[in-house]
Protein backbone atom coordinates (compact mmCIF):
# COMPACT_ATOMS: atom_id res chain seq x y z
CA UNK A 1 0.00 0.00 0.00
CA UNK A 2 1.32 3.12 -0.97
CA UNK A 3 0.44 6.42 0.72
CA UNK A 4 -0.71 8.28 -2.55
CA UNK A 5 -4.49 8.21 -2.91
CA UNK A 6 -5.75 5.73 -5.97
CA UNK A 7 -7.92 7.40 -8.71
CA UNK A 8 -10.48 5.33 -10.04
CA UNK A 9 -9.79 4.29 -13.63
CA UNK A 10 -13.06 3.84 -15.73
CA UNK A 11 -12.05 2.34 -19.38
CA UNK A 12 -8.59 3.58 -18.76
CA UNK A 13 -9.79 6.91 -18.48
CA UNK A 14 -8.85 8.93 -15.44
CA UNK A 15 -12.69 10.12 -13.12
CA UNK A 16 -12.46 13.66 -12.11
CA UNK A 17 -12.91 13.54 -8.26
CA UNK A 18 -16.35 14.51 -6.79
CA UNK A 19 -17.90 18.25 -6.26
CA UNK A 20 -20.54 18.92 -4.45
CA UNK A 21 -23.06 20.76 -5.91
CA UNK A 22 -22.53 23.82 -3.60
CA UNK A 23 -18.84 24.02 -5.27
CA UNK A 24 -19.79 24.24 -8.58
CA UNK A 25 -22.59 27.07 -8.02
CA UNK A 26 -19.83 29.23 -5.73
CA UNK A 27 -17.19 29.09 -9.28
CA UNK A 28 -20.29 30.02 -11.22
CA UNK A 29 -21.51 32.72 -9.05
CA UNK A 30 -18.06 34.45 -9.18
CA UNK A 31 -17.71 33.99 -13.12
CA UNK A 32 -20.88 36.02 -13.50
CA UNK A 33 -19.85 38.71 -11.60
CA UNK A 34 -16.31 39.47 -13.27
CA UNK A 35 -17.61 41.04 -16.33
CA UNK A 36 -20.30 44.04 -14.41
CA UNK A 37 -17.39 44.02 -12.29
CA UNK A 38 -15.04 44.80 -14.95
CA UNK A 39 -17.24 47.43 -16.26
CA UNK A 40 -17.67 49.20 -12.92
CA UNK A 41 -14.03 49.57 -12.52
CA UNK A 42 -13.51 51.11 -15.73
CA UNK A 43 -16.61 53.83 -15.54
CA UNK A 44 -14.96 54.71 -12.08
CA UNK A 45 -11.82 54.93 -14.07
CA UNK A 46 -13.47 57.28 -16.63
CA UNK A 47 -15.51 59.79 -14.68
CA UNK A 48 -12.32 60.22 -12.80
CA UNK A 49 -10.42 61.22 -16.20
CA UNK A 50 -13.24 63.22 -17.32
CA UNK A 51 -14.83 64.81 -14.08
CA UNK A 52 -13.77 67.16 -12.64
CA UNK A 53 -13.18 67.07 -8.99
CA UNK A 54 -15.86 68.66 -6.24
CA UNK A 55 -14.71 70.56 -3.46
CA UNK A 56 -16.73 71.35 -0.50
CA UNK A 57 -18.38 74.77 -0.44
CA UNK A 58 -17.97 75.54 3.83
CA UNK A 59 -17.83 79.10 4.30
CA UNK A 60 -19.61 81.39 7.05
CA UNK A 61 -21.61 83.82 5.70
CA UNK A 62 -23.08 87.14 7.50
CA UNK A 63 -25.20 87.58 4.35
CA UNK A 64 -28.80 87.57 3.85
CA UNK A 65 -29.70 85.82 0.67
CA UNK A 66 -26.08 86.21 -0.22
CA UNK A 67 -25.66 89.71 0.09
CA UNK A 68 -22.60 90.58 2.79
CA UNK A 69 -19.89 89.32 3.55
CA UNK A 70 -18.68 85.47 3.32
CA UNK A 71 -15.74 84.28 5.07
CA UNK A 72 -15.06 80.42 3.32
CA UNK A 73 -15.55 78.80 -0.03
CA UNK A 74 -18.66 79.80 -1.12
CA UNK A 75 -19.90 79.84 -4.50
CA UNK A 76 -21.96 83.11 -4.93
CA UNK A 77 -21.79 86.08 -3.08
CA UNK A 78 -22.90 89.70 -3.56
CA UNK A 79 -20.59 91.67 -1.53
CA UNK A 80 -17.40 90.62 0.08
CA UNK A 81 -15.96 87.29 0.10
CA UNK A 82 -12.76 86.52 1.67
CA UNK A 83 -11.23 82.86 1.25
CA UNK A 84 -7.70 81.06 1.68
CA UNK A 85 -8.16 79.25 -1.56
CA UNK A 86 -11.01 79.22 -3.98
CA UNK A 87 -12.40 76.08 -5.78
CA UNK A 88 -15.35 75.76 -7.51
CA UNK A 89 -16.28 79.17 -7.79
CA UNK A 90 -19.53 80.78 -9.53
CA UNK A 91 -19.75 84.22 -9.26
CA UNK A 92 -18.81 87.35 -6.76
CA UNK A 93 -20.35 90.42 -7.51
CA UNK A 94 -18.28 93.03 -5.19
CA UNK A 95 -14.91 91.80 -3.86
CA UNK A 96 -12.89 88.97 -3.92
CA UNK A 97 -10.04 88.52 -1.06
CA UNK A 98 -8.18 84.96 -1.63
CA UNK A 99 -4.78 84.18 0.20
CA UNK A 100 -3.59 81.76 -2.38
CA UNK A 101 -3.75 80.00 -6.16
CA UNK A 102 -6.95 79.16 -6.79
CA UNK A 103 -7.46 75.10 -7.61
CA UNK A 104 -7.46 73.90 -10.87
CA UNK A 105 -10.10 73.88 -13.07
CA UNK A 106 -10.63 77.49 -12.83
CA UNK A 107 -14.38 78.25 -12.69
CA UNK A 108 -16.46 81.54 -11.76
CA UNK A 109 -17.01 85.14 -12.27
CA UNK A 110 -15.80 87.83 -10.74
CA UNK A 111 -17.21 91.16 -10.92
CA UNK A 112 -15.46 94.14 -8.95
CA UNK A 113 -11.89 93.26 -7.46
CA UNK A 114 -10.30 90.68 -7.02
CA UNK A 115 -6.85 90.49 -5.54
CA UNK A 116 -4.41 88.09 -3.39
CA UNK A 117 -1.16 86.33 -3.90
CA UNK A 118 -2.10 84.64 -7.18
CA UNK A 119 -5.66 84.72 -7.51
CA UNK A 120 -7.15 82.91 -10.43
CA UNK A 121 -10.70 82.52 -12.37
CA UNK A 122 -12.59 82.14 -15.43
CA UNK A 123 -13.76 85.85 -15.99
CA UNK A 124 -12.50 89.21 -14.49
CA UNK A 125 -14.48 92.31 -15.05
CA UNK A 126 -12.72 95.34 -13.16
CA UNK A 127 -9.84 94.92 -11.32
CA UNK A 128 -7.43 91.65 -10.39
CA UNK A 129 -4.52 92.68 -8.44
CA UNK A 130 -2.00 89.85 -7.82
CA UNK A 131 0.88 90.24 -5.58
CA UNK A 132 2.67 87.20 -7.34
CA UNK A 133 0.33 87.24 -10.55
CA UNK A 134 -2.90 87.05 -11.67
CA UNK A 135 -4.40 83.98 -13.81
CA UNK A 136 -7.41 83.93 -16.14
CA UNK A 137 -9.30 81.01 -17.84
CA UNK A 138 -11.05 83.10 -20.38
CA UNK A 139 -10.86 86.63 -20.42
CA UNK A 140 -9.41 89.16 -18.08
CA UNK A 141 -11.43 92.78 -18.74
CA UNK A 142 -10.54 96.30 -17.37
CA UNK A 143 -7.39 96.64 -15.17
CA UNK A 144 -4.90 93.64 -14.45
CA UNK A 145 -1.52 94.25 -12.61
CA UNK A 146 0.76 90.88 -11.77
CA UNK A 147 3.77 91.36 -9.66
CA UNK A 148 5.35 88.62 -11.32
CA UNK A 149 3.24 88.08 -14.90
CA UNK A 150 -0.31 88.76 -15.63
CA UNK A 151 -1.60 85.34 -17.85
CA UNK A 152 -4.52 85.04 -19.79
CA UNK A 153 -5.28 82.29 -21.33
CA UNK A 154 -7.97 83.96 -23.31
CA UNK A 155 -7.91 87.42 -24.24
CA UNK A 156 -7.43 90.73 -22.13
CA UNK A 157 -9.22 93.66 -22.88
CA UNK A 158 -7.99 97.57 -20.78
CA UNK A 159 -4.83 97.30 -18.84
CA UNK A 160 -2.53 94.78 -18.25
CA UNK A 161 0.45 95.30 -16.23
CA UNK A 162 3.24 92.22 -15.65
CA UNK A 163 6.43 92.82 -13.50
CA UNK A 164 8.48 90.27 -15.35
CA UNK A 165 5.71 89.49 -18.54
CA UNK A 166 2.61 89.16 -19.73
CA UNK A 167 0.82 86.80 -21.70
CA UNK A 168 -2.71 86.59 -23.35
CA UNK A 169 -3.34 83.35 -25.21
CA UNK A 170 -5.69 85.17 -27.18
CA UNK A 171 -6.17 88.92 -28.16
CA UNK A 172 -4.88 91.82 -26.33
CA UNK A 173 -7.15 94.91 -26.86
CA UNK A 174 -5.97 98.18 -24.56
CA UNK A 175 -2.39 98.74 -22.91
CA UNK A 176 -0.54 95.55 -22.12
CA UNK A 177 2.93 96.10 -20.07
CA UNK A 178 5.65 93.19 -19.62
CA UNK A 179 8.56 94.06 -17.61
CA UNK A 180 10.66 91.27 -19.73
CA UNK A 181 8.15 90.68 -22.98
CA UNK A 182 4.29 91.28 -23.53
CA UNK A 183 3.15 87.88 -25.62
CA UNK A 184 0.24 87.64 -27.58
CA UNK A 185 -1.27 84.32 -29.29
CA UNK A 186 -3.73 86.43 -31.16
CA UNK A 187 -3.67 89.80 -32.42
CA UNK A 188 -2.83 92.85 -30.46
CA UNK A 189 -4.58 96.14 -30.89
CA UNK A 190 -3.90 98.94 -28.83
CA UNK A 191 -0.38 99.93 -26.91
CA UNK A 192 2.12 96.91 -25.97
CA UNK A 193 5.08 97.22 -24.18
CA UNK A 194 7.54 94.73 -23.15
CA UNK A 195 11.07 95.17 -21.87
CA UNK A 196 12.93 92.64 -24.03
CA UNK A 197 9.92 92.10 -26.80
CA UNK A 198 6.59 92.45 -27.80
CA UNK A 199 5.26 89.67 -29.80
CA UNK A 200 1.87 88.71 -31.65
CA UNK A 201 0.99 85.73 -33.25
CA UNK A 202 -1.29 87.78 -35.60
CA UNK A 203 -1.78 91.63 -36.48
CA UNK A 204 -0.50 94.48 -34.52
CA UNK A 205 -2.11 97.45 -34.59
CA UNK A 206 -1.34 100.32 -32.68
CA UNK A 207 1.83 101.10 -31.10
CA UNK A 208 4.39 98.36 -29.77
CA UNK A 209 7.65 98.93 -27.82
CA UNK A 210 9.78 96.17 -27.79
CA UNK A 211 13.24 97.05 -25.96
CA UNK A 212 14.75 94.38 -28.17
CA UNK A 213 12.59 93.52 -30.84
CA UNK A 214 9.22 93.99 -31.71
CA UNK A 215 7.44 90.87 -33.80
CA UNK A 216 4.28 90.30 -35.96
CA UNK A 217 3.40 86.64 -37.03
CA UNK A 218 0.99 88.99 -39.39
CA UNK A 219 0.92 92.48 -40.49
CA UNK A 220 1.78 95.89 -38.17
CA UNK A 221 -0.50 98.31 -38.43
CA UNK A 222 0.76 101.66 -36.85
CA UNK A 223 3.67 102.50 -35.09
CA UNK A 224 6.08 99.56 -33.95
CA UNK A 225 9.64 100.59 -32.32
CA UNK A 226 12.19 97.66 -31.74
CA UNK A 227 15.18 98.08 -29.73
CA UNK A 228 16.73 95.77 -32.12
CA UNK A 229 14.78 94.62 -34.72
CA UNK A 230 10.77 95.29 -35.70
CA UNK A 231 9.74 92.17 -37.97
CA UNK A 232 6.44 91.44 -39.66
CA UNK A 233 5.35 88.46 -41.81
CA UNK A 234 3.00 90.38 -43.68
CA UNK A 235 2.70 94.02 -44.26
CA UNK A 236 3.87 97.02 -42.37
CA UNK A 237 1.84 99.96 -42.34
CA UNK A 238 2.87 103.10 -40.75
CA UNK A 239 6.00 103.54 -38.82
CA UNK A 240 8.44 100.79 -37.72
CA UNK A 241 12.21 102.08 -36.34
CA UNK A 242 14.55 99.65 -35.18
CA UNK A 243 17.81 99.92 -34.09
CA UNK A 244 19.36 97.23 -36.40
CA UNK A 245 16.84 95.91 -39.05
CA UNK A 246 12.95 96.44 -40.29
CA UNK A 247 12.09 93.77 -41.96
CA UNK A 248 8.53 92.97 -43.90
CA UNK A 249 7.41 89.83 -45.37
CA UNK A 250 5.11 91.47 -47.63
CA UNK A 251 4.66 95.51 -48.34
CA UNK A 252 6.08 98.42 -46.48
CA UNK A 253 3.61 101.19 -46.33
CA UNK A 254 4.77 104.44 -44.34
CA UNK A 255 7.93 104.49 -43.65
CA UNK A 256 11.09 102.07 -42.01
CA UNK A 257 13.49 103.24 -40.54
CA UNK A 258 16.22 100.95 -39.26
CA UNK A 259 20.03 101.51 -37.82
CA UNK A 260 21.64 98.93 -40.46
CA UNK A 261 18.94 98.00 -42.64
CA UNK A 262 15.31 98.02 -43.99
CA UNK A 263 14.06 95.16 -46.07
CA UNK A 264 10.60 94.22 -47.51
CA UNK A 265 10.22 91.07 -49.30
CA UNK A 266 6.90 93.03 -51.39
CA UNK A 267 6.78 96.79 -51.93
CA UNK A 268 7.98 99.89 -50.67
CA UNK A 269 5.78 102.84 -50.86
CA UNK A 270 6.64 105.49 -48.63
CA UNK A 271 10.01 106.12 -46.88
CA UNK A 272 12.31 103.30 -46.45
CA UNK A 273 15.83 103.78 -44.79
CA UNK A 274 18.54 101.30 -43.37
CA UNK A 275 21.84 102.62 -42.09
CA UNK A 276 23.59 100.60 -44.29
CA UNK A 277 21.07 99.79 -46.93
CA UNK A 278 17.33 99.77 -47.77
CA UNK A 279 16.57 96.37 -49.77
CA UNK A 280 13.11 95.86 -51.00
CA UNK A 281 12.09 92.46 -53.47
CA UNK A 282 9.23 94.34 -55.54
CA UNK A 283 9.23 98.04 -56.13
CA UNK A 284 9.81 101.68 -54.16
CA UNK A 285 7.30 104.12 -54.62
CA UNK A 286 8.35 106.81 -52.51
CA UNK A 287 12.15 107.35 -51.11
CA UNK A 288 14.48 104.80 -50.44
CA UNK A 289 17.64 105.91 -48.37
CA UNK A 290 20.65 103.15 -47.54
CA UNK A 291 23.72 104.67 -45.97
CA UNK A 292 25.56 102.44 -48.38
CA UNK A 293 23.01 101.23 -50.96
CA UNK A 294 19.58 100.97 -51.95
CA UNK A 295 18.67 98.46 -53.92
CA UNK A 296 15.13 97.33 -55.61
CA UNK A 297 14.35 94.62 -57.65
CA UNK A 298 11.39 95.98 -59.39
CA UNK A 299 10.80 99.97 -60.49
CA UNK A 300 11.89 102.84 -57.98
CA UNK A 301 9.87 105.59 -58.66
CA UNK A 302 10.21 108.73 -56.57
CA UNK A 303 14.20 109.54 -55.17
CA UNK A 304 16.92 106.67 -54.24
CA UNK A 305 19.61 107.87 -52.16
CA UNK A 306 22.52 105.70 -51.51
CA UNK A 307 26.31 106.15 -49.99
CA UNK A 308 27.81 103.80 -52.41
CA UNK A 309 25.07 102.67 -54.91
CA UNK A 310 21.61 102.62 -56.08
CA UNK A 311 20.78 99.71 -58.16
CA UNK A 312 17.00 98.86 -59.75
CA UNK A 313 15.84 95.74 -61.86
CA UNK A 314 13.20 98.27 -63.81
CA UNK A 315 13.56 101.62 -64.51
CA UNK A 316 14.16 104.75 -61.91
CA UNK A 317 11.95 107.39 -62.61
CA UNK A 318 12.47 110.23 -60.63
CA UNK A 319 15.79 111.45 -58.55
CA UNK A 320 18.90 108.79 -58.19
CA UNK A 321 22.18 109.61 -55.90
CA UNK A 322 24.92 107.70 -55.72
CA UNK A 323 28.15 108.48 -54.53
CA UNK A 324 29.66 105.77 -56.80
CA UNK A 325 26.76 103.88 -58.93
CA UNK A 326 23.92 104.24 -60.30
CA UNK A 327 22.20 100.94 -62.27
CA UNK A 328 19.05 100.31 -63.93
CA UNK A 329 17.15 99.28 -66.69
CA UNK A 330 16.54 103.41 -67.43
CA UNK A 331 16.72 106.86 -66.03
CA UNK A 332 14.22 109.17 -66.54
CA UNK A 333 14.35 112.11 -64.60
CA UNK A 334 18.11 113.47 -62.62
CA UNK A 335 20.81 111.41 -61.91
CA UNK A 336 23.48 112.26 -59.89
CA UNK A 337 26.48 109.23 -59.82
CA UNK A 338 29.99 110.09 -58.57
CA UNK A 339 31.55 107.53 -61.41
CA UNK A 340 29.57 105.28 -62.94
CA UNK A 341 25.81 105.16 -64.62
CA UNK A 342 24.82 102.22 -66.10
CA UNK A 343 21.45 102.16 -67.78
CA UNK A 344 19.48 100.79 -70.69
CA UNK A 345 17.98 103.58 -71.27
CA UNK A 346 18.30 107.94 -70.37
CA UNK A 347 15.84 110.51 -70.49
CA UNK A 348 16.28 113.51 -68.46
CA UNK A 349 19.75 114.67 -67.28
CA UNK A 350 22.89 112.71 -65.64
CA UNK A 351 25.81 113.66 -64.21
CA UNK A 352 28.52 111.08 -63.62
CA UNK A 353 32.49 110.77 -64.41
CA UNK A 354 31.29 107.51 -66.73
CA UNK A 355 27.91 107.83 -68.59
CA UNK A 356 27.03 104.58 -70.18
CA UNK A 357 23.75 104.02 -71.96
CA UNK A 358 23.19 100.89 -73.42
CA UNK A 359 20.40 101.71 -75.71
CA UNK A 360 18.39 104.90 -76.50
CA UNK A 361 19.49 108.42 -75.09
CA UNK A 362 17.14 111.29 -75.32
CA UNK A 363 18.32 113.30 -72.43
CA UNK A 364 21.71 115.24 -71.23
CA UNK A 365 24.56 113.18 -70.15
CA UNK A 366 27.62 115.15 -68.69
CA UNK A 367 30.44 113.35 -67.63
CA UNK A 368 34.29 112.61 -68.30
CA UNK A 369 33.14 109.76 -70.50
CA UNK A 370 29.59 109.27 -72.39
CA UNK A 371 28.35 106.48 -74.09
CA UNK A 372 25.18 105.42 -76.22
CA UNK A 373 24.30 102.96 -78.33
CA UNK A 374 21.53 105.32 -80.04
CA UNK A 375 22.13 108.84 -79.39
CA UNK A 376 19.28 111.60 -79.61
CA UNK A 377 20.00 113.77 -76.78
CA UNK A 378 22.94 115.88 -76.00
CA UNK A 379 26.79 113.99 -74.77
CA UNK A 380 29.05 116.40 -72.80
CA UNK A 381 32.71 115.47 -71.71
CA UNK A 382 36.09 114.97 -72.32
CA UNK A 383 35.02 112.36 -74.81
CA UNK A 384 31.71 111.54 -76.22
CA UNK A 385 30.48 108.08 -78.19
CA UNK A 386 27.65 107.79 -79.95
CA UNK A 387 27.52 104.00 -81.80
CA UNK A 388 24.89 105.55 -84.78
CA UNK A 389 27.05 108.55 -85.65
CA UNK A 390 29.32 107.64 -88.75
CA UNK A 391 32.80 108.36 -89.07
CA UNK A 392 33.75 111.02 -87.84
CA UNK A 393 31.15 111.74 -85.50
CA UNK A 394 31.36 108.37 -83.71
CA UNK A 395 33.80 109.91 -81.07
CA UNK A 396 33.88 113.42 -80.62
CA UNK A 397 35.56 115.16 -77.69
CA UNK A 398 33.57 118.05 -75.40
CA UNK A 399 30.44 117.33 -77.21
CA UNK A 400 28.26 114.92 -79.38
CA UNK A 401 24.77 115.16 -80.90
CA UNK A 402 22.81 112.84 -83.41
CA UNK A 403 23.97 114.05 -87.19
C-alpha cells in the first residue's frame, strides 16, 4: 500500500474527483460577476479622467440671501468674500479677497476686485490685483496688474500690467505692459510694451515697444519701435524704427526706418531707410535711403539715395544719388552718380564721371566719358560716343549730338 491516494480508472480513463453541488454554483456565481465588475471599474476609471473634482463649499456667511460678507468657499456672493483658496467658484459680484492659487479647473465670475497672492478665475471684469500674478481662464477685462506676470489664457481687454511678462493666449485689446516681454497668441490692438519684446501671433495694430525687438506673425499696423529689430510676416503699415533691421514679409507702407537695414520682401511705398542699406524684393514708390546702398528689384519711382550705390531691376523714374553707382534698366528724370551710370535707357539729365547708356538716349549726359548705343539727346565730356554717328562723329571730344 502506498500512501498516494488511488484514482479510479473507468475504461482507462482517469474520473475527475467529486464536487458537491454547492462548489460548482460558488465558481459560477463568481464567473458572472467578473464582467459588471469589470465594467464598474472602468466607468470609475473614466468619470475620474473626465470629471472634474468637487470641493466642498464651507464658508460662514453674515449675508442675507447672499448679500454681505462670506468668510469660506462659497460659490456666490454679492458683496465681500474673503477665502484662503477658492475652488469651484460661480460668481462674486463686489470683492474677492483669496490668500492663495486658486485650484485647478478654474471656474467663476468675478465682478469688482479681485486680488491676493495669485488669484485665479474664469472671468475678471474690473480689477485683479496679484501680488505674485494674476491667472485667467477666459478673459481678463478692465485693469490687471501681476507682480510677477499677468496670464490670460484667453484674451485681455484695458490694462494689463506684468512685473516680469505678460501673456494673453488670445487677443490683447488696450495697454498691455511686460517688464521682460508682452506675448500675444492672437492679435494685439492697442499699446504693448515689453522690456525685451513684444510679440503677436497675428496683427499688430497700434503702437508696440519692444526694448529688443518687436514681432508680428501677421501684419503691423501703426507704429512699432524695436530696440533691435521690428519684424512682420505680412505688411507694415505706418511707422516701424529699429535699431538694427525692419524687416517685412510682404509691403512696407509708411515708412522704415532701421540703424543697419530696412528690407521688404513686397513693396515699398513710402520712406524706407537702413543705415547701411534699404533692400526691398518688388518696387519703391516713394524714397528709399541706404547709408551704403539701396537696392530694388522691381521699379523705384520717386528719389533713391545711396552712400555707395543705387541699383534697380526696372527703370528709376524720378531722382537717383549715388556716390559711386547708379544701375538700372533706365533713367528718366536726374541722376546724380559720382563715377559710374549704367542704364538701358536715359531721359532727363545725368551727371557722372562715366555715362554709359546701353540703348536709346534722349536726355543730357555730362560726364568725363559718355556712351550710347543710339544717341538723340545731348553727350558732354572729355570724350563723347555715340555708336549711330558715322565716321567722324562716332567719337567726338567736349560734345556729341545725333547728325
Amino acid at each position: 500500500m502506498s500512501g498516494k491516494r488511488d484514482v479510479p480508472v473507468h475504461s482507462g480513463v482517469p474520473l475527475t474527483p467529486h464536487r458537491s453541488p454547492l462548489t460548482w454554483g460558488f465558481a459560477s456565481a463568481v464567473l458572472l460577476a467578473i464582467p459588471p465588475l469589470t465594467h464598474a471599474l472602468a466607468a470609475q476609471a473614466e468619470s475620474a479622467d473626465t470629471n472634474p473634482p468637487r470641493y466642498g463649499h464651507f464658508h460662514i456667511g453674515l449675508t442675507i440671501h447672499g448679500n454681505g460678507v462670506s468668510f469660506g468657499n462659497a460659490p456666490r456672493v454679492n458683496g465681500v468674500r474673503i477665502n484662503a483658496q477658492d475652488a469651484g467658484l460661480e460668481r462674486v459680484n463686489g470683492i474677492n479677497l483669496t490668500v492663495w492659487r486658486a485650484r485647478e479647473p478654474l471656474s467663476g465670475t468675478v465682478n469688482g476686485l479681485q486680488a491676493g497672492v495669485l488669484p485665479g478665475s474664469q472671468y475678471v471684469n474690473g480689477i485683479a490685483i496679484g501680488f505674485a500674478g494674476v491667472v485667467t481662464e477666459r478673459r481678463a477685462r478692465w485693469i490687471t496688474i501681476g507682480g510677477l506676470g499677468a496670464v490670460s489664457n484667453g484674451s485681455l481687454q484695458g490694462l494689463g500690467i506684468g512685473g516680469l511678462g505678460l501673456v494673453a493666449n488670445g487677443d490683447i485689446q488696450g495697454i498691455a505692459i511686460g517688464g521682460l516681454g508682452a506675448v500675444s497668441n492672437g492679435a494685439v490692438r492697442g499699446v504693448v510694451i515689453g522690456g525685451l519684446g513684444a510679440v503677436a501671433d497675428r496683427d499688430i495694430r497700434g503702437i508696440t515697444l519692444g526694448g529688443l525687438g518687436t514681432v508680428a506673425n501677421r501684419s503691423v499696423t501703426g507704429l512699432a519701435i524695436g530696440g533691435l529689430g521690428t519684424v512682420a510676416n505680412g505688411d507694415i503699415a505706418g511707422l516701424a524704427v529699429s535699431g538694427l533691421g525692419t524687416v517685412a514679409n510682404h509691403n512696407v507702407s509708411g515708412a522704415a526706418v532701421a540703424g543697419l537695414g530696412t528690407v521688404a520682401d513686397g513693396d515699398l511705398k513710402g520712406l524706407g531707410a537702413g543705415g547701411l542699406a534699404t533692400v526691398v524684393n518688388g518696387s519703391i514708390a516713394g524714397v528709399g535711403v541706404g547709408g551704403l546702398a539701396v537696392v530694388t528689384n522691381g521699379r523705384l519711382t520717386g528719389a533713391g539715395i545711396g552712400g555707395i550705390a543705387v541699383v534697380a531691376g526696372g527703370e528709376i523714374r524720378g531722382v537717383s544719388i549715388a556716390g559711386y553707382r547708379v544701375e538700372c534698366s533706365r533713367v528718366t528724370g536726374l541722376n546724380l552718380a559720382g563715377l559710374y551710370l549704367k542704364t538701358g535707357g536715359l531721359s532727363g539729365l545725368s551727371l557722372s564721371a562715366y555715362n554709359r547708356v546701353r540703348g536709346l538716349q534722349t536726355g543730357v549726359a555730362i560726364g568725363i566719358y559718355n556712351s550710347a548705343w543710339e544717341l538723340k539727346g545731348v553727350q558732354i565730356g572729355a570724350v563723347n560716343r555715340a555708336k549711330n554717328n558715322r565716321a567722324p562723329f562716332k567719337i567726338l571730344p567736349l560734345f556729341n549730338i545725333h547728325f
